[in-house]
PDB file of N, CA and C in Angstrom:
ATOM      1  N   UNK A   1     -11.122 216.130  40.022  1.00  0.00           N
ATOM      2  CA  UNK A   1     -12.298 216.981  40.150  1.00  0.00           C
ATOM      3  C   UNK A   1     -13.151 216.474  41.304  1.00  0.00           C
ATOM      4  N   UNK A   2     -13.830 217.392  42.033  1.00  0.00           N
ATOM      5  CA  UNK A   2     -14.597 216.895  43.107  1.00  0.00           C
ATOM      6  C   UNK A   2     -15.848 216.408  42.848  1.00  0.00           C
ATOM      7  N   UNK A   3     -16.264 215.266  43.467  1.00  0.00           N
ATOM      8  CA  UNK A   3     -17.502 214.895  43.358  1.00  0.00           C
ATOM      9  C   UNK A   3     -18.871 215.602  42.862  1.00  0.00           C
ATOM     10  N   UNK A   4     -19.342 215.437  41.818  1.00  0.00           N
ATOM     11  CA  UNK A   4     -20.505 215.726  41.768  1.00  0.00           C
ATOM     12  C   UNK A   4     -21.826 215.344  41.925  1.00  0.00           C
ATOM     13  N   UNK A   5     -22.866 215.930  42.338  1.00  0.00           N
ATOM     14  CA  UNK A   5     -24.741 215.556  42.604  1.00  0.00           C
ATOM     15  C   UNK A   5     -25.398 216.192  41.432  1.00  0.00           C
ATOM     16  N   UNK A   6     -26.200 215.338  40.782  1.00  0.00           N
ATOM     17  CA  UNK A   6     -27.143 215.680  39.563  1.00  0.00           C
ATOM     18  C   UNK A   6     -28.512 215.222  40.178  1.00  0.00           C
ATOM     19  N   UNK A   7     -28.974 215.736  39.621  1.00  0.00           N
ATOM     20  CA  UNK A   7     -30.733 216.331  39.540  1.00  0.00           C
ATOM     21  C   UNK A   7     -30.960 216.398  38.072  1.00  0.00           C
ATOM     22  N   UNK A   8     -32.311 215.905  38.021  1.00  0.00           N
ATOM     23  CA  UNK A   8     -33.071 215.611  36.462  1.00  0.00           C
ATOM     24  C   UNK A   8     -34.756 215.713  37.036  1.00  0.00           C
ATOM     25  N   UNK A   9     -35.070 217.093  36.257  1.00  0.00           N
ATOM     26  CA  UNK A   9     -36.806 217.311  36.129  1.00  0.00           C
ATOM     27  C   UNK A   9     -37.562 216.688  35.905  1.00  0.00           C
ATOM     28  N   UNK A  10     -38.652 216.779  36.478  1.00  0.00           N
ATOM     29  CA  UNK A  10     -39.523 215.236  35.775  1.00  0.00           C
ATOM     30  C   UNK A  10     -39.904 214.883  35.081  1.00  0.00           C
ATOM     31  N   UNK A  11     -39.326 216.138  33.456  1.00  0.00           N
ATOM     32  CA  UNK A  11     -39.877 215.728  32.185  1.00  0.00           C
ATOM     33  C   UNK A  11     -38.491 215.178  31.554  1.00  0.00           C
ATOM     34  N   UNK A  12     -37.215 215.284  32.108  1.00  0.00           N
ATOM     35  CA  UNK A  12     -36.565 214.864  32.021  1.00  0.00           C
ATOM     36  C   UNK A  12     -35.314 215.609  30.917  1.00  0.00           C
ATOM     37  N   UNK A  13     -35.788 217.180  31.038  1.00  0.00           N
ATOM     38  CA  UNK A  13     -35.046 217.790  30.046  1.00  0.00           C
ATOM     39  C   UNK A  13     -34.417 218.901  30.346  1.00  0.00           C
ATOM     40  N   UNK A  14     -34.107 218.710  31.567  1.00  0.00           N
ATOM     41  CA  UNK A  14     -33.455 219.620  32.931  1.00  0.00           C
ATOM     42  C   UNK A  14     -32.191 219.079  33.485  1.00  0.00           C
ATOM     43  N   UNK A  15     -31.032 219.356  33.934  1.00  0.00           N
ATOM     44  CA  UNK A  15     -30.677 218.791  34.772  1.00  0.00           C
ATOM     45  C   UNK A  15     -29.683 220.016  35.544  1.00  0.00           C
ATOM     46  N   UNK A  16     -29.075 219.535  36.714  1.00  0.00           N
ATOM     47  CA  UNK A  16     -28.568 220.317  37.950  1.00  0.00           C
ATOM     48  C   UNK A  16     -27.272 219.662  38.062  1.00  0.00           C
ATOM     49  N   UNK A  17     -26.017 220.314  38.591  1.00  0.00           N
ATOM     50  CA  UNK A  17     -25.198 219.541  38.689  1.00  0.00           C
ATOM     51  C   UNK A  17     -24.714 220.433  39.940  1.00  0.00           C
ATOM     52  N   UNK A  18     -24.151 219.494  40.973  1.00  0.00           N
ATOM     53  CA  UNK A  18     -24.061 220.424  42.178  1.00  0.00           C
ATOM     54  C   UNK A  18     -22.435 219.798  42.324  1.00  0.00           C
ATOM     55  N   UNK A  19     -21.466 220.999  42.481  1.00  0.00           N
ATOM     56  CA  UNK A  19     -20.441 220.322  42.759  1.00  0.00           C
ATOM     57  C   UNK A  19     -19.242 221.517  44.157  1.00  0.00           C
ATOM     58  N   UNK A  20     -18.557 221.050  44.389  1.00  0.00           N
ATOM     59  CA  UNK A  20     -18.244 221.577  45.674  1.00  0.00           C
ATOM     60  C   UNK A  20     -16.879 222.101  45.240  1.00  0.00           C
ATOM     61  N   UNK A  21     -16.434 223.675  45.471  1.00  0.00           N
ATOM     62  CA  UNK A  21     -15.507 224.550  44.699  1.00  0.00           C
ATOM     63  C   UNK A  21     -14.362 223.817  45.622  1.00  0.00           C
ATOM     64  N   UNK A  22     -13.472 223.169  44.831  1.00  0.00           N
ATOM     65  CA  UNK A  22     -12.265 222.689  45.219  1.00  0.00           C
ATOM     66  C   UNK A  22     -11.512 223.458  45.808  1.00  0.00           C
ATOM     67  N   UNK A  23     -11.319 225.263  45.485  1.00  0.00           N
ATOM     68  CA  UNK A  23     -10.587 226.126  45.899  1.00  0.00           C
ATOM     69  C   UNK A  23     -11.429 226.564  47.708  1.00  0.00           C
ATOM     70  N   UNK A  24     -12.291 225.845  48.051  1.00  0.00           N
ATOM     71  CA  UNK A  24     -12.918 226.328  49.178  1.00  0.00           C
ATOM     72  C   UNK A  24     -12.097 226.217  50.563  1.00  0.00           C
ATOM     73  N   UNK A  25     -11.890 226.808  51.142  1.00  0.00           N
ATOM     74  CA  UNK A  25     -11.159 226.334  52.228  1.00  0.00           C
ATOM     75  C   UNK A  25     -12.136 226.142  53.438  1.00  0.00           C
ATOM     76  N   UNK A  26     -12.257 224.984  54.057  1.00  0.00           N
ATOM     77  CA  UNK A  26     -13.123 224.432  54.874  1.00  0.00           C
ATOM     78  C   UNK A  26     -13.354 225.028  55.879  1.00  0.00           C
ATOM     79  N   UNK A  27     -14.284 224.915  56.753  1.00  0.00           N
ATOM     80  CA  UNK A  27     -14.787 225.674  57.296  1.00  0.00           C
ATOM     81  C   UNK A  27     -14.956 227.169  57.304  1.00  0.00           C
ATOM     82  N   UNK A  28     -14.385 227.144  55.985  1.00  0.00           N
ATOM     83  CA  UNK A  28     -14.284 228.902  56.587  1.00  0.00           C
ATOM     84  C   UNK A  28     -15.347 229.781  55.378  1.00  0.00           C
ATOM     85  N   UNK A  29     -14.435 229.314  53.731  1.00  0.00           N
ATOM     86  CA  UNK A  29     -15.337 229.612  52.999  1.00  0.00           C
ATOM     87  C   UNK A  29     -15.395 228.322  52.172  1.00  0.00           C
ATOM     88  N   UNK A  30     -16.567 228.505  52.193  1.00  0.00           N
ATOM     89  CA  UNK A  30     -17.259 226.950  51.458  1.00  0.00           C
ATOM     90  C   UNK A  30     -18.257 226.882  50.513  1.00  0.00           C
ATOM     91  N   UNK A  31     -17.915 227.150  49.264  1.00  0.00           N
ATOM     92  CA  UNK A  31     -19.103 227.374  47.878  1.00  0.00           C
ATOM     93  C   UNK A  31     -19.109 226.027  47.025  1.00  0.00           C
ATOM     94  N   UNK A  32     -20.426 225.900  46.303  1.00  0.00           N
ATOM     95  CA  UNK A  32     -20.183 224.818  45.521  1.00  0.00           C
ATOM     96  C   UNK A  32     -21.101 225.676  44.477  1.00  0.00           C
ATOM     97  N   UNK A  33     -20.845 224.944  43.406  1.00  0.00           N
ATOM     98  CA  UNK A  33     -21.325 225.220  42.252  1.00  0.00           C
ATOM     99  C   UNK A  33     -22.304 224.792  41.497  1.00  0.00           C
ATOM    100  N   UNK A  34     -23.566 225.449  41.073  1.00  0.00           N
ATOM    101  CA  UNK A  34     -24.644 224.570  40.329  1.00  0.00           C
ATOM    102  C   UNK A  34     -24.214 225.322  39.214  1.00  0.00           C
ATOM    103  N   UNK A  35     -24.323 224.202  38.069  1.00  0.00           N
ATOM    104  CA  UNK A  35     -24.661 223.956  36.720  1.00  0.00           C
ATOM    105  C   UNK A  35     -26.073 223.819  36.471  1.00  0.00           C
ATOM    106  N   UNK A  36     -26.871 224.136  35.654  1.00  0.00           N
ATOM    107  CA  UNK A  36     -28.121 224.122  34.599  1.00  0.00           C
ATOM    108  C   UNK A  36     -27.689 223.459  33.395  1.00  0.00           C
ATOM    109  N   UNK A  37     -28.670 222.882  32.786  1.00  0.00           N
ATOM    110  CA  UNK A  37     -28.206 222.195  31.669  1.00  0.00           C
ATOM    111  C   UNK A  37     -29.306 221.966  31.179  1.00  0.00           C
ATOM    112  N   UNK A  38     -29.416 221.845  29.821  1.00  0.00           N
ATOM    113  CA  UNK A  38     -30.969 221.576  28.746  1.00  0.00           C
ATOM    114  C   UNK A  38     -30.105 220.268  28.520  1.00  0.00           C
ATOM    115  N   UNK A  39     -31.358 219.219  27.974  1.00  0.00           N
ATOM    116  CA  UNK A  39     -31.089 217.579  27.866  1.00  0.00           C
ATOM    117  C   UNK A  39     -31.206 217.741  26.525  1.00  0.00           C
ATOM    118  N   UNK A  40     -30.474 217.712  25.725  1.00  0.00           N
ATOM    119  CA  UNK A  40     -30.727 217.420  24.158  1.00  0.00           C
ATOM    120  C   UNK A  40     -30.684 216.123  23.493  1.00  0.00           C
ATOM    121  N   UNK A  41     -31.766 216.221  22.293  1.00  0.00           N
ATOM    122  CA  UNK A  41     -31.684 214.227  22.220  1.00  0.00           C
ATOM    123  C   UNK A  41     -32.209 213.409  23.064  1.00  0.00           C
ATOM    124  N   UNK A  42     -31.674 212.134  23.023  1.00  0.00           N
ATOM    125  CA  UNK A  42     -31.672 210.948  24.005  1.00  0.00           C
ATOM    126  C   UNK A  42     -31.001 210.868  24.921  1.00  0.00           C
ATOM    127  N   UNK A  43     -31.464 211.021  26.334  1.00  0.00           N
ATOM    128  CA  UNK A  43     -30.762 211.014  27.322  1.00  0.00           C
ATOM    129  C   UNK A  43     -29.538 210.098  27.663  1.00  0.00           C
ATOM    130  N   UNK A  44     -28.716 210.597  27.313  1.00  0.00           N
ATOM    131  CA  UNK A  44     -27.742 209.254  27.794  1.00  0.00           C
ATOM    132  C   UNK A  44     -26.685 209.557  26.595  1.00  0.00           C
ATOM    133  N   UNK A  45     -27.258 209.744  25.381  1.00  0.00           N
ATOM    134  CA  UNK A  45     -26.739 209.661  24.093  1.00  0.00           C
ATOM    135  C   UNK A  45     -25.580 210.873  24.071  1.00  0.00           C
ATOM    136  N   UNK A  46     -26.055 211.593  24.527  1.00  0.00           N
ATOM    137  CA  UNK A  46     -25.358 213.463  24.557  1.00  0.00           C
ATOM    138  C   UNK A  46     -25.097 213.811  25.784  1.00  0.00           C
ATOM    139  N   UNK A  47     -24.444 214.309  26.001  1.00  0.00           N
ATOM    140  CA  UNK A  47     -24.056 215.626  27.392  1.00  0.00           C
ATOM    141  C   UNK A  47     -24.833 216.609  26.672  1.00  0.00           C
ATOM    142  N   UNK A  48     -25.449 217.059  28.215  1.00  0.00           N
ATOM    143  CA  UNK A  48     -26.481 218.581  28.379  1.00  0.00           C
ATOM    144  C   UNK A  48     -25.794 219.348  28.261  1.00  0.00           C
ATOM    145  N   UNK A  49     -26.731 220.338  27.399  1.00  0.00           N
ATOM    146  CA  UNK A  49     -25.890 221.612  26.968  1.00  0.00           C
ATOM    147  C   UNK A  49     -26.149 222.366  28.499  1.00  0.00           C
ATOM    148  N   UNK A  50     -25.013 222.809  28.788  1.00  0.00           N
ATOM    149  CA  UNK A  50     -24.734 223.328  29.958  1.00  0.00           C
ATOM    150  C   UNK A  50     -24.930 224.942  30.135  1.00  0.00           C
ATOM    151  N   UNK A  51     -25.790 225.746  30.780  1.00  0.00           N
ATOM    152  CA  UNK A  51     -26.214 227.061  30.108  1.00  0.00           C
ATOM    153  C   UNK A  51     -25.844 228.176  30.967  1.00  0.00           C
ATOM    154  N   UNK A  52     -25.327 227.681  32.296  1.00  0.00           N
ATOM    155  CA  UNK A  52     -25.166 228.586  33.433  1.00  0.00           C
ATOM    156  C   UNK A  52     -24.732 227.689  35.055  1.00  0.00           C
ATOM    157  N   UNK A  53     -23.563 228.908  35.389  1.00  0.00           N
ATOM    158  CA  UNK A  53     -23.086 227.980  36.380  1.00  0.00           C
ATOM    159  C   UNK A  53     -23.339 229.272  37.437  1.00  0.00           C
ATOM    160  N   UNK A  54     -23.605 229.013  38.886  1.00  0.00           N
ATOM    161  CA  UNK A  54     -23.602 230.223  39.936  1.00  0.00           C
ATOM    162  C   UNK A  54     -22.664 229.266  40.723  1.00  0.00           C
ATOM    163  N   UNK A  55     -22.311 229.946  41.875  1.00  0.00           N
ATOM    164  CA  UNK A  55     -21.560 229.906  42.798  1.00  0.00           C
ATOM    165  C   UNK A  55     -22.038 230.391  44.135  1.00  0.00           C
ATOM    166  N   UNK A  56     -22.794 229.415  44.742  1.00  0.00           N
ATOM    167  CA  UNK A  56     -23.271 229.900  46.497  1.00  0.00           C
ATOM    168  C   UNK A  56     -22.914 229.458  47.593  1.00  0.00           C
ATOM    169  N   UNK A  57     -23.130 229.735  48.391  1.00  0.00           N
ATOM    170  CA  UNK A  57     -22.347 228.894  49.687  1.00  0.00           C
ATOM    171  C   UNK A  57     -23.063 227.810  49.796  1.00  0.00           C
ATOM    172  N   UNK A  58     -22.352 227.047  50.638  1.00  0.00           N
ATOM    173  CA  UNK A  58     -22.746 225.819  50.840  1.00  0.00           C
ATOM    174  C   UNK A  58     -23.951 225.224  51.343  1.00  0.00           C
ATOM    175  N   UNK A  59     -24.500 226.218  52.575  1.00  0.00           N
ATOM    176  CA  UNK A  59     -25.695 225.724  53.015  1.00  0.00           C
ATOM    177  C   UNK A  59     -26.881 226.314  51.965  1.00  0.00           C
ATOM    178  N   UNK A  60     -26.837 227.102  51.369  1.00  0.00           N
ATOM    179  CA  UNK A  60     -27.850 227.582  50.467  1.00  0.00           C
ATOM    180  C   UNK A  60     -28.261 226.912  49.574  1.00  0.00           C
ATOM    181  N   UNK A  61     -27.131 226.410  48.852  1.00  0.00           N
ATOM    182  CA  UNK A  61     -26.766 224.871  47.896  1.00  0.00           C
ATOM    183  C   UNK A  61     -27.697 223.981  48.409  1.00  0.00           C
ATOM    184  N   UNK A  62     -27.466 223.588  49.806  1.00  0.00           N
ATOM    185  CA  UNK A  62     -28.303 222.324  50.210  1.00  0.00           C
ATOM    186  C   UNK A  62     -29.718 222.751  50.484  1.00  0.00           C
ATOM    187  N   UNK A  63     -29.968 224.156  50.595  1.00  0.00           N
ATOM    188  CA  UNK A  63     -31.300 224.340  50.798  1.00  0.00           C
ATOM    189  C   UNK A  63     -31.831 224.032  49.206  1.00  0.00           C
ATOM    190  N   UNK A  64     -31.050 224.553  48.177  1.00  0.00           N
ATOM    191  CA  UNK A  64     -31.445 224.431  46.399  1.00  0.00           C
ATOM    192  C   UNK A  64     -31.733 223.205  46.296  1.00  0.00           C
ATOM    193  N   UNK A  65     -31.124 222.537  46.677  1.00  0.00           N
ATOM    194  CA  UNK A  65     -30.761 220.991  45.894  1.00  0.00           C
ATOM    195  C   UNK A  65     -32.002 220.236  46.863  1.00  0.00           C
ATOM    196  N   UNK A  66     -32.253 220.575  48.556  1.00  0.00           N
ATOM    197  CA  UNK A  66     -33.509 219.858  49.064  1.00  0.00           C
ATOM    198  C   UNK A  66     -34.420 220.308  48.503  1.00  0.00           C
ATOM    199  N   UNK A  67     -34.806 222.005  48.018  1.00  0.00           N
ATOM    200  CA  UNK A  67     -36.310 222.014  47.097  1.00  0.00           C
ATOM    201  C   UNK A  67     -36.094 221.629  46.104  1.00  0.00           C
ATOM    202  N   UNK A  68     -35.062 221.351  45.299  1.00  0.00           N
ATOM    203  CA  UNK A  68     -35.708 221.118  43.746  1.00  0.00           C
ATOM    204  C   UNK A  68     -36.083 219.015  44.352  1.00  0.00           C
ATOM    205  N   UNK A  69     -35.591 218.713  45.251  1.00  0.00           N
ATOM    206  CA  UNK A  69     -36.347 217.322  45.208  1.00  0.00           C
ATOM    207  C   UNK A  69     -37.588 217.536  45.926  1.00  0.00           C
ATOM    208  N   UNK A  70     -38.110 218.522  46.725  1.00  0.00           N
ATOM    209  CA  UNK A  70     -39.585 218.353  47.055  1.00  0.00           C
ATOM    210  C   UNK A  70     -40.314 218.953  46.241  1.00  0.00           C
ATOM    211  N   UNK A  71     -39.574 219.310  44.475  1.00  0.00           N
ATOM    212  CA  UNK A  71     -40.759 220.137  43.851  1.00  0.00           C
ATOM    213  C   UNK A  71     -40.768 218.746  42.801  1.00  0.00           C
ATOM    214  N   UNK A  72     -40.170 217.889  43.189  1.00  0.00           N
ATOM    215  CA  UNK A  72     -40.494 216.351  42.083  1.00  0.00           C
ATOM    216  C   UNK A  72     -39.083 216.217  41.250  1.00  0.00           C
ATOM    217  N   UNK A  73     -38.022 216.881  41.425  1.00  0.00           N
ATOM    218  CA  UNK A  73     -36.635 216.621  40.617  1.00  0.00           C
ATOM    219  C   UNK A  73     -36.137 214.965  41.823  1.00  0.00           C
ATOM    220  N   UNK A  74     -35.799 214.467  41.000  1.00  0.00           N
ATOM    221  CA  UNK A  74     -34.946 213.282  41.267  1.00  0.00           C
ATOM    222  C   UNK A  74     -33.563 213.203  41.027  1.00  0.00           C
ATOM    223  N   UNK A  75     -32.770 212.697  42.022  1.00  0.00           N
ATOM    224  CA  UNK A  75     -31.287 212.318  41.923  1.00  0.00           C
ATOM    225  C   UNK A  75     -31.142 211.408  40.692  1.00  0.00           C
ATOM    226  N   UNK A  76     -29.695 211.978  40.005  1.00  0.00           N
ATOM    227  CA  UNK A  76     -29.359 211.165  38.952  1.00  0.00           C
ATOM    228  C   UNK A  76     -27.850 211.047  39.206  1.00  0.00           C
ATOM    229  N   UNK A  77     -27.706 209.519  38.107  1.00  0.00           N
ATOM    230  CA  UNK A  77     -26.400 209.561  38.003  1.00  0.00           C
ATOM    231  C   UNK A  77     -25.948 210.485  36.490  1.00  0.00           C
ATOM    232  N   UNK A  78     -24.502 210.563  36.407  1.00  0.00           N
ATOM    233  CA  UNK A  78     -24.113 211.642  34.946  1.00  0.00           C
ATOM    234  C   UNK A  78     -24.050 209.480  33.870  1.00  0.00           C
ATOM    235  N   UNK A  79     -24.966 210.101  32.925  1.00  0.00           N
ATOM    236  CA  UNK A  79     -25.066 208.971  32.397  1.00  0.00           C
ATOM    237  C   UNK A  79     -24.313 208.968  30.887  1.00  0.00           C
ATOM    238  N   UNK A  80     -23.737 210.006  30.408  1.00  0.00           N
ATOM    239  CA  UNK A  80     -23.269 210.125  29.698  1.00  0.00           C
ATOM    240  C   UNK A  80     -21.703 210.208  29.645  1.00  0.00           C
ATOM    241  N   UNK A  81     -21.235 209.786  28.559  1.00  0.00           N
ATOM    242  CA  UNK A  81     -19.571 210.251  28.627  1.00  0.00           C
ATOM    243  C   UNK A  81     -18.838 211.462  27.920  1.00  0.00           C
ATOM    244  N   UNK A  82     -18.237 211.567  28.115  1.00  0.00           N
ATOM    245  CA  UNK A  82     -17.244 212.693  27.812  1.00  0.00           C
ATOM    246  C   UNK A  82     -16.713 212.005  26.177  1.00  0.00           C
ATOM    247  N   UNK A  83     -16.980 212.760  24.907  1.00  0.00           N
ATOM    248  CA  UNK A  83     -16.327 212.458  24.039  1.00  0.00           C
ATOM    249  C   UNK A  83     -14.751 212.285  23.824  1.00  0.00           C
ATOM    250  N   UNK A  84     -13.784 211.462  23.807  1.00  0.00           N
ATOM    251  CA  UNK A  84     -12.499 211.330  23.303  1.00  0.00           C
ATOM    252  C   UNK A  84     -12.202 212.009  22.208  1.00  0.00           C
ATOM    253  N   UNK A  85     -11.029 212.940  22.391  1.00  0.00           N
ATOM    254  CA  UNK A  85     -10.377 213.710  21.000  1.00  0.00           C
ATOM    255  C   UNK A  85      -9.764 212.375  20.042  1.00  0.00           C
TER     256      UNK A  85
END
């Protein structure tokens, strides 16, 4: 899976997940994907319920992802794990 960028609101019950559509073919068409997510619980404890994913091009993405940090969202790491079956 390709790298992902997270973002967390400053109340801390938000988060963004920006990730780059593997099927993109470079230079030509180039989308990545934001995720939304509500923080349930203790951060860390749970994976965000995940509520909506869009699909935009790439530079639009980076315009999203530079305002939500000049409106006070901060870079995060994914601090949680993936439950084992």
């Amino acid at each position: 899976m390709a790298k992902s960028y997270w973002l967390i609101n400053t109340n801390r019950s938000e988060v963004k997940r920006f990730t780059k559509n593997d099927k993109s073919i470079e230079g030509v068409f180039e989308y990545m994907f934001i995720d939304s997510g509500n923080i349930v619980g203790v951060l860390g404890k749970e994976p965000p319920v995940m509520t909506t994913t869009v699909s935009v091009e790439i530079e639009l993405a980076r315009e999203i992802y530079e305002r939500l940090l000049s409106q006070g969202w901060r870079k995060t790491e994914e601090v949680w794990t993936e439950k084992k079956s």
